[in-house]
PDB file of N, CA and C in Angstrom:
ATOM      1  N   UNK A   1       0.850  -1.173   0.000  1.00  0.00           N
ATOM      2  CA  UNK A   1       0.000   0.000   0.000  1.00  0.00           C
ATOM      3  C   UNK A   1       0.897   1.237   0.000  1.00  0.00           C
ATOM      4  N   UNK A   2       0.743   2.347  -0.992  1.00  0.00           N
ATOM      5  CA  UNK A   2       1.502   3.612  -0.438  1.00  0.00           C
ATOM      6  C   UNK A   2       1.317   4.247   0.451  1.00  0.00           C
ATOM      7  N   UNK A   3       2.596   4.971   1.017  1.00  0.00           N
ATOM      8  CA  UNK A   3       2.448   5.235   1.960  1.00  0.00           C
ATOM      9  C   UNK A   3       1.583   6.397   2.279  1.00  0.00           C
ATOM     10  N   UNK A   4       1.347   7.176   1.514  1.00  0.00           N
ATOM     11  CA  UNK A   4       0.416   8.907   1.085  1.00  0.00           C
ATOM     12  C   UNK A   4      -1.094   7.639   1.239  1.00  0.00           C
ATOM     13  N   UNK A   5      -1.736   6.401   0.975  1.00  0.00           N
ATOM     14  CA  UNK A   5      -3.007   6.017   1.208  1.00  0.00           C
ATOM     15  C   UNK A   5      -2.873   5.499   2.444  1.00  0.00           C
ATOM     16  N   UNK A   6      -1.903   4.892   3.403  1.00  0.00           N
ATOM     17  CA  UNK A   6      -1.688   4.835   4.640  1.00  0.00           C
ATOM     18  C   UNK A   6      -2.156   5.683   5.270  1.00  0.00           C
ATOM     19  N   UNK A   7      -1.550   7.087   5.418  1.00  0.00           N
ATOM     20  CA  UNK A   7      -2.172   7.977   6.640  1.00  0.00           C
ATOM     21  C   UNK A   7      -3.176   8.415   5.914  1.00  0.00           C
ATOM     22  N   UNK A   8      -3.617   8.718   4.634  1.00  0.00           N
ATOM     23  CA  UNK A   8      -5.184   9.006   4.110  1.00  0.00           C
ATOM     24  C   UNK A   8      -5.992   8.059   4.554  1.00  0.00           C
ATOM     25  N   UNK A   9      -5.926   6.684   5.183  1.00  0.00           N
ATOM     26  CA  UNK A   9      -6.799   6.222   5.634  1.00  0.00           C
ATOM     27  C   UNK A   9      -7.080   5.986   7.302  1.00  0.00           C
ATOM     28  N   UNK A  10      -5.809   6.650   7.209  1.00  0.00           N
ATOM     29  CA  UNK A  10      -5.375   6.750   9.107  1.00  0.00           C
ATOM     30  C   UNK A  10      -5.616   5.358   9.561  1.00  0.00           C
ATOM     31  N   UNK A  11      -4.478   4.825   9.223  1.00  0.00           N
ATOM     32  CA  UNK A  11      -4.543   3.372   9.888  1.00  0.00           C
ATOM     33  C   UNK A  11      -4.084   3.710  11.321  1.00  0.00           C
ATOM     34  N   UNK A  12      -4.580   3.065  12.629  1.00  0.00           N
ATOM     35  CA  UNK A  12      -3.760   2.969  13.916  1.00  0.00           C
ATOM     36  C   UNK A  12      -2.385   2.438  13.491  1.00  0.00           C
ATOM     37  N   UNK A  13      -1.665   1.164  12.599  1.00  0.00           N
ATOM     38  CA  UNK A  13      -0.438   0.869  12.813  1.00  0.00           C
ATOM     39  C   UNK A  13      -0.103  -0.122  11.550  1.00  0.00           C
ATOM     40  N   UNK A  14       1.245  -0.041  10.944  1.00  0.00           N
ATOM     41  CA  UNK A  14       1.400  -1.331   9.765  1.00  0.00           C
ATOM     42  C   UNK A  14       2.632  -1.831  10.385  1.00  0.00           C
ATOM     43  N   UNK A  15       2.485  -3.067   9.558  1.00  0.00           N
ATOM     44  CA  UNK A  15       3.362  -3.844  10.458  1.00  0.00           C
ATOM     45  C   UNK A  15       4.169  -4.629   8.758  1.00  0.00           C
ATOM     46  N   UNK A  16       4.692  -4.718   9.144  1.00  0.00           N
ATOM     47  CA  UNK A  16       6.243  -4.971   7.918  1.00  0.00           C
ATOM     48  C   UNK A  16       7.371  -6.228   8.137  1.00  0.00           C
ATOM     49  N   UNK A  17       7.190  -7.361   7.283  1.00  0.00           N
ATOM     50  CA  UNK A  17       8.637  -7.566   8.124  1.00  0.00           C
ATOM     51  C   UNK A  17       9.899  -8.234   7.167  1.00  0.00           C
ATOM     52  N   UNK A  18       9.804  -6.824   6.248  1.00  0.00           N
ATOM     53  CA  UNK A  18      10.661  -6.428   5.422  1.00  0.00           C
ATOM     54  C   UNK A  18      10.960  -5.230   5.034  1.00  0.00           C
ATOM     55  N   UNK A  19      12.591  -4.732   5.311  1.00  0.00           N
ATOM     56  CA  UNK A  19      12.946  -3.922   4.786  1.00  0.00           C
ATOM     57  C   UNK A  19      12.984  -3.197   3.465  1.00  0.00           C
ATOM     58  N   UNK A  20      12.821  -2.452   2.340  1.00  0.00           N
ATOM     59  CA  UNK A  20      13.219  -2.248   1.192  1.00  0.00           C
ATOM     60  C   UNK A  20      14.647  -2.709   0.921  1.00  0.00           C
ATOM     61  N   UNK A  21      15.456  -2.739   1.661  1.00  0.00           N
ATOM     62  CA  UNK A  21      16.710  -3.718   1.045  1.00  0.00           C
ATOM     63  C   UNK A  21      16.795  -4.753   0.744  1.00  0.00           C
ATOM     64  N   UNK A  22      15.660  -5.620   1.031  1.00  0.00           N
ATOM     65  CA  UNK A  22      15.273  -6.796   1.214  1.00  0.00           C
ATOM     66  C   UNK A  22      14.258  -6.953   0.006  1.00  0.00           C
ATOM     67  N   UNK A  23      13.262  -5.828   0.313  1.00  0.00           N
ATOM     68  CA  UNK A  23      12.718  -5.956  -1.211  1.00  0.00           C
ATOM     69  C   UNK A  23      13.344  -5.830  -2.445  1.00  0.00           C
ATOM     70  N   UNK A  24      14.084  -4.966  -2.187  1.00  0.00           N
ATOM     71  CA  UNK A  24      15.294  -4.745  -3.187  1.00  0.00           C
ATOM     72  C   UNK A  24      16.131  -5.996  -4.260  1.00  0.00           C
ATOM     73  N   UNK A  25      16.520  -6.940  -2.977  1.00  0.00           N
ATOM     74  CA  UNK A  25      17.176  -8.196  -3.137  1.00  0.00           C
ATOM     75  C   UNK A  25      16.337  -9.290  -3.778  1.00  0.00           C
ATOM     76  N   UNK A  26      14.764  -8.980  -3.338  1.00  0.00           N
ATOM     77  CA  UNK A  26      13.847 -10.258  -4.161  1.00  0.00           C
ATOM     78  C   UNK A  26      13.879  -9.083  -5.851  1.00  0.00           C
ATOM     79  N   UNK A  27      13.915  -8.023  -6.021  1.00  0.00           N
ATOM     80  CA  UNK A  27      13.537  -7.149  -7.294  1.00  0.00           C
ATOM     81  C   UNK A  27      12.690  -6.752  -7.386  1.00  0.00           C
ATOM     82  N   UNK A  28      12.131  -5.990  -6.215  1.00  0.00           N
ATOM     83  CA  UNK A  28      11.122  -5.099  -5.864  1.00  0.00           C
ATOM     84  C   UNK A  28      11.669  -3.679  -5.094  1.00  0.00           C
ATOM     85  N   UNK A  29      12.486  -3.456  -6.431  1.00  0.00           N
ATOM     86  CA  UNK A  29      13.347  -2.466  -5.950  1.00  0.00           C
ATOM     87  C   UNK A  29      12.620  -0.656  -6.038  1.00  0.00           C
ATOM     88  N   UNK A  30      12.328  -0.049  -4.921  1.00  0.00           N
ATOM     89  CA  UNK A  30      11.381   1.221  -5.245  1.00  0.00           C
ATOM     90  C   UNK A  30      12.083   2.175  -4.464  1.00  0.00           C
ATOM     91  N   UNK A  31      14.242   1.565  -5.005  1.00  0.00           N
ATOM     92  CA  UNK A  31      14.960   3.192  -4.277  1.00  0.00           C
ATOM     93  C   UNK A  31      14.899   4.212  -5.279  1.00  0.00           C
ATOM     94  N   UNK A  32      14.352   4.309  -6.891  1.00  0.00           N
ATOM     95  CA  UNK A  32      14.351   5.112  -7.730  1.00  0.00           C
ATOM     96  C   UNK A  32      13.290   5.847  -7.421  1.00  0.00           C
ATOM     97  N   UNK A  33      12.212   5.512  -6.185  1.00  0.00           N
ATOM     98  CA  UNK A  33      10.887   6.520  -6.231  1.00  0.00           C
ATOM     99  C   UNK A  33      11.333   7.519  -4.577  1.00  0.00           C
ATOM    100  N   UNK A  34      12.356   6.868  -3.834  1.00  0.00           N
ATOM    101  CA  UNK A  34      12.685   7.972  -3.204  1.00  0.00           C
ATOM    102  C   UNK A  34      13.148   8.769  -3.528  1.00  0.00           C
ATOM    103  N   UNK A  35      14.455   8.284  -4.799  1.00  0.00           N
ATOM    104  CA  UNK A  35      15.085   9.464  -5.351  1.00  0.00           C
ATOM    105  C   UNK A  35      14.336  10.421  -6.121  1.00  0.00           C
ATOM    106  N   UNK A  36      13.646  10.042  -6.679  1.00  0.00           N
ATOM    107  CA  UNK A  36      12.043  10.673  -7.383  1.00  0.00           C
ATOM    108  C   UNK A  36      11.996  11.634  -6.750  1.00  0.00           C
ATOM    109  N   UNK A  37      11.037  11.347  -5.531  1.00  0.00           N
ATOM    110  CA  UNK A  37      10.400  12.434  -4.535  1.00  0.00           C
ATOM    111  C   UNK A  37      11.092  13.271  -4.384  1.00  0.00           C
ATOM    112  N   UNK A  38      12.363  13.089  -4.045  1.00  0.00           N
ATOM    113  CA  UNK A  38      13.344  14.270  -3.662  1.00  0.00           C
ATOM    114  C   UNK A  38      14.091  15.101  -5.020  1.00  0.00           C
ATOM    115  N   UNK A  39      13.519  14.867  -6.089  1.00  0.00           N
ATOM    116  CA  UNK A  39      13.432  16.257  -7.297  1.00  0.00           C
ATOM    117  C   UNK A  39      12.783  16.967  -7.442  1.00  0.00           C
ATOM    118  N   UNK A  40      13.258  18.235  -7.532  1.00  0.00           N
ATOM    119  CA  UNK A  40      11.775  18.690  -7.968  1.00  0.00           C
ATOM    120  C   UNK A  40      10.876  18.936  -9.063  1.00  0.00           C
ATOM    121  N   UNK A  41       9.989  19.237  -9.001  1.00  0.00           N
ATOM    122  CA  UNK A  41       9.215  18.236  -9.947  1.00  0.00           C
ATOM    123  C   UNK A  41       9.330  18.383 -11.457  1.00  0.00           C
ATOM    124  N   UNK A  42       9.984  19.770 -12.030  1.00  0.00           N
ATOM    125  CA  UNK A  42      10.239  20.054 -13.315  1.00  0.00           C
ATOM    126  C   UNK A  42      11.321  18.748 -13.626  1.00  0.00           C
ATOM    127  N   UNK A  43      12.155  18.431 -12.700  1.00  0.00           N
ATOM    128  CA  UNK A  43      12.853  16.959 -13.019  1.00  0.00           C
ATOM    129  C   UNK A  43      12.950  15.851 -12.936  1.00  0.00           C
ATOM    130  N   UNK A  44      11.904  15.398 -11.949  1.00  0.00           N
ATOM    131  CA  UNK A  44      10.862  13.876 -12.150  1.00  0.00           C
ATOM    132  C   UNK A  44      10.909  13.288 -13.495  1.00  0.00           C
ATOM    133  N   UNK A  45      11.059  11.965 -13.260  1.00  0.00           N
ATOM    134  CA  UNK A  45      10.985  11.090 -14.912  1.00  0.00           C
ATOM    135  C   UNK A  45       9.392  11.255 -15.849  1.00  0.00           C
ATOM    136  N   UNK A  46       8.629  11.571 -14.805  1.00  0.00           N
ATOM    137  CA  UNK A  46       6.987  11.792 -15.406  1.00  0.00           C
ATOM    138  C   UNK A  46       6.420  13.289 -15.506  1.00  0.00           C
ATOM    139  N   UNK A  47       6.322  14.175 -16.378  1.00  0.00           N
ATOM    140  CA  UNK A  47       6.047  15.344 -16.582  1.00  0.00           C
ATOM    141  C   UNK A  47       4.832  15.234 -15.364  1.00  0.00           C
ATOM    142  N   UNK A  48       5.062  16.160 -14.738  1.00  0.00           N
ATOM    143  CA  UNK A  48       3.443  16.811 -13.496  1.00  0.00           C
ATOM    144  C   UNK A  48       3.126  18.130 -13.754  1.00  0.00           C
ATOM    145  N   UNK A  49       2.352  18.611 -14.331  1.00  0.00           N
ATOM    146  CA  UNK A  49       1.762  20.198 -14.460  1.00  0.00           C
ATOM    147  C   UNK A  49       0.841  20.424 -13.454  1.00  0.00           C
ATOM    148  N   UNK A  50       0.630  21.296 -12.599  1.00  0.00           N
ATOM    149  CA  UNK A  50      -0.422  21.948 -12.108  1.00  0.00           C
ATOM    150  C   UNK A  50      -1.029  22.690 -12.970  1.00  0.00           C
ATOM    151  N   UNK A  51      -2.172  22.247 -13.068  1.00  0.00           N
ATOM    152  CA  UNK A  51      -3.791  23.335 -13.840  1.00  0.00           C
ATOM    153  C   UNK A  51      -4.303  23.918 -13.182  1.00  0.00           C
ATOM    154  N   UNK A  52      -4.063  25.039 -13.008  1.00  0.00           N
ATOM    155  CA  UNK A  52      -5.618  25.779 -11.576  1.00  0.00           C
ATOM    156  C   UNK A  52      -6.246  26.145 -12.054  1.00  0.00           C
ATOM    157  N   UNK A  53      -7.686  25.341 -12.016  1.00  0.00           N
ATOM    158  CA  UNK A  53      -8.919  25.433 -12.369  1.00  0.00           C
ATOM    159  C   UNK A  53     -10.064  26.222 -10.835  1.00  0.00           C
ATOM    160  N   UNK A  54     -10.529  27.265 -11.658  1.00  0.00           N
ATOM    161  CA  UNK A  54     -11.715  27.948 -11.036  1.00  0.00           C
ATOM    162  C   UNK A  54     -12.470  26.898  -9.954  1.00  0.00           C
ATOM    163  N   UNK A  55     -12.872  25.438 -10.993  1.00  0.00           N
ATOM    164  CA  UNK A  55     -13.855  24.917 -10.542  1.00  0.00           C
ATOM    165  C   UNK A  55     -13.696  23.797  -9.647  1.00  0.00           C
ATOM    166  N   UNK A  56     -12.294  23.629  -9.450  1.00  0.00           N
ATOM    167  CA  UNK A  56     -11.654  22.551  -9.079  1.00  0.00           C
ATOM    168  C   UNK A  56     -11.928  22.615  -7.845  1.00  0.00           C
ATOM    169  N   UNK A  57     -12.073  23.627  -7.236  1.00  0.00           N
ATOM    170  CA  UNK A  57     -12.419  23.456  -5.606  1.00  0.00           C
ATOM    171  C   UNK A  57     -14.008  22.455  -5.058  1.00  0.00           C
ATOM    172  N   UNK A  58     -14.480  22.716  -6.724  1.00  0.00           N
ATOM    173  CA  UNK A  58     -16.248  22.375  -6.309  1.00  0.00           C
ATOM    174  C   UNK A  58     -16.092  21.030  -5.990  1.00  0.00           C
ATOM    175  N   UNK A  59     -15.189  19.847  -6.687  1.00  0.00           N
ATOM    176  CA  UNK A  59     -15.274  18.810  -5.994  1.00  0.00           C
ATOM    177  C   UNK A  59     -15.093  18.409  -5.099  1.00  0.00           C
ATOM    178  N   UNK A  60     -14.286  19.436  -4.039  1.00  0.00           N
ATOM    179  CA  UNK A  60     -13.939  19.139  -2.673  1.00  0.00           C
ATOM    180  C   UNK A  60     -15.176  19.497  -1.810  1.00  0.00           C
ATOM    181  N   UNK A  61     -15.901  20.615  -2.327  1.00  0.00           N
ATOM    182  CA  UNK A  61     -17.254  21.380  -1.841  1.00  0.00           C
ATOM    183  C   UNK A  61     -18.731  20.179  -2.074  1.00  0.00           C
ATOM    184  N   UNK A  62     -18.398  19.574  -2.725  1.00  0.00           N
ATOM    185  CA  UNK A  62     -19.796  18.587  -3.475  1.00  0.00           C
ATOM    186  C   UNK A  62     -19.439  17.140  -2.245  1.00  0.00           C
ATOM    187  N   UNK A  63     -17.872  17.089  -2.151  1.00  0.00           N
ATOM    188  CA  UNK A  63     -17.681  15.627  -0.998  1.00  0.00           C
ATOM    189  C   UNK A  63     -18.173  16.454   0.292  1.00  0.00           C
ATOM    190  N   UNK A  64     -17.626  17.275   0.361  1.00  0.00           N
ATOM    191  CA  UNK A  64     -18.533  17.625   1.953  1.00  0.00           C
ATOM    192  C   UNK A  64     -19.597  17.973   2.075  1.00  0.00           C
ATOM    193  N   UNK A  65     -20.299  18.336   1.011  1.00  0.00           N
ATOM    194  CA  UNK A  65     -22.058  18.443   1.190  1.00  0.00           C
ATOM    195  C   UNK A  65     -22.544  16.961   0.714  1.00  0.00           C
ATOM    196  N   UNK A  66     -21.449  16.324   0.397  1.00  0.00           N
ATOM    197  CA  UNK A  66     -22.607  14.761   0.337  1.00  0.00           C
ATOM    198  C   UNK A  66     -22.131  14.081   1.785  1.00  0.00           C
ATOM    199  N   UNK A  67     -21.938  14.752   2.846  1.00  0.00           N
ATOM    200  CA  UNK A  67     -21.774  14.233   4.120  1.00  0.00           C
ATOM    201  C   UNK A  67     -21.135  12.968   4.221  1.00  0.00           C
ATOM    202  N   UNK A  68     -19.416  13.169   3.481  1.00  0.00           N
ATOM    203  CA  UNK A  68     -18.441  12.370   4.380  1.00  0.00           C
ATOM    204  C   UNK A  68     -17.913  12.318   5.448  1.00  0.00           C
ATOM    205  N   UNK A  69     -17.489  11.042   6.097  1.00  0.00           N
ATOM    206  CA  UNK A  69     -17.221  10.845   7.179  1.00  0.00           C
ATOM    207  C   UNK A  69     -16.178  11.710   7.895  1.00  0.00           C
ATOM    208  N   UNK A  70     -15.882  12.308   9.034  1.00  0.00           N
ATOM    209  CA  UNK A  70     -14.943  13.372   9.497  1.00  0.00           C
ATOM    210  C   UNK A  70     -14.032  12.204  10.208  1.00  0.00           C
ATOM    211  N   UNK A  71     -12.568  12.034   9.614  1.00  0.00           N
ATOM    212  CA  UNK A  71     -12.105  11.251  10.874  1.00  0.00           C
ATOM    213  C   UNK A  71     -11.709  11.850  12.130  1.00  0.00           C
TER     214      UNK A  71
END
C-alpha cells in the first residue's frame, strides 16, 4: 500500500517484516521513487503540471455536502 493512502486512511499501525533492502534483493526495488520524490518536480521522470482550475475546488465542496465521514 503507499504510503500517502496509509495515513489518508489513518490506519492505527502497519506492520512490515521487510525492509526495502530486502525488497530490493527479491527485485522489488522502489529506491528510484525515493530518489524521485526528492526532485523537484520540473525533473521527475513523469512530466506533473499543475492546472488551476476555477472549478476545481467544487469537488472538494460537493464531498462535503454529500456528508463524508470526518475522521
Amino acid at each position: 500500500m503507499c504510503l500517502a493512502a496509509i495515513y489518508w486512511a489513518r490506519l492505527d499501525a502497519v506492520y512490515f517484516a521487510s525492509d526495502r533492502r530486502q525488497a530490493a534483493a527479491a527485485g522489488f526495488d522502489d529506491a528510484f521513487l525515493y530518489d524521485e520524490f526528492l526532485r523537484p518536480t520540473p525533473e521527475r521522470r513523469i512530466l506533473s503540471s499543475f492546472v488551476p482550475l476555477d472549478e476545481a475546488s467544487e469537488v472538494f465542496d460537493r464531498w462535503v455536502l454529500a456528508g463524508k465521514i470526518a475522521y
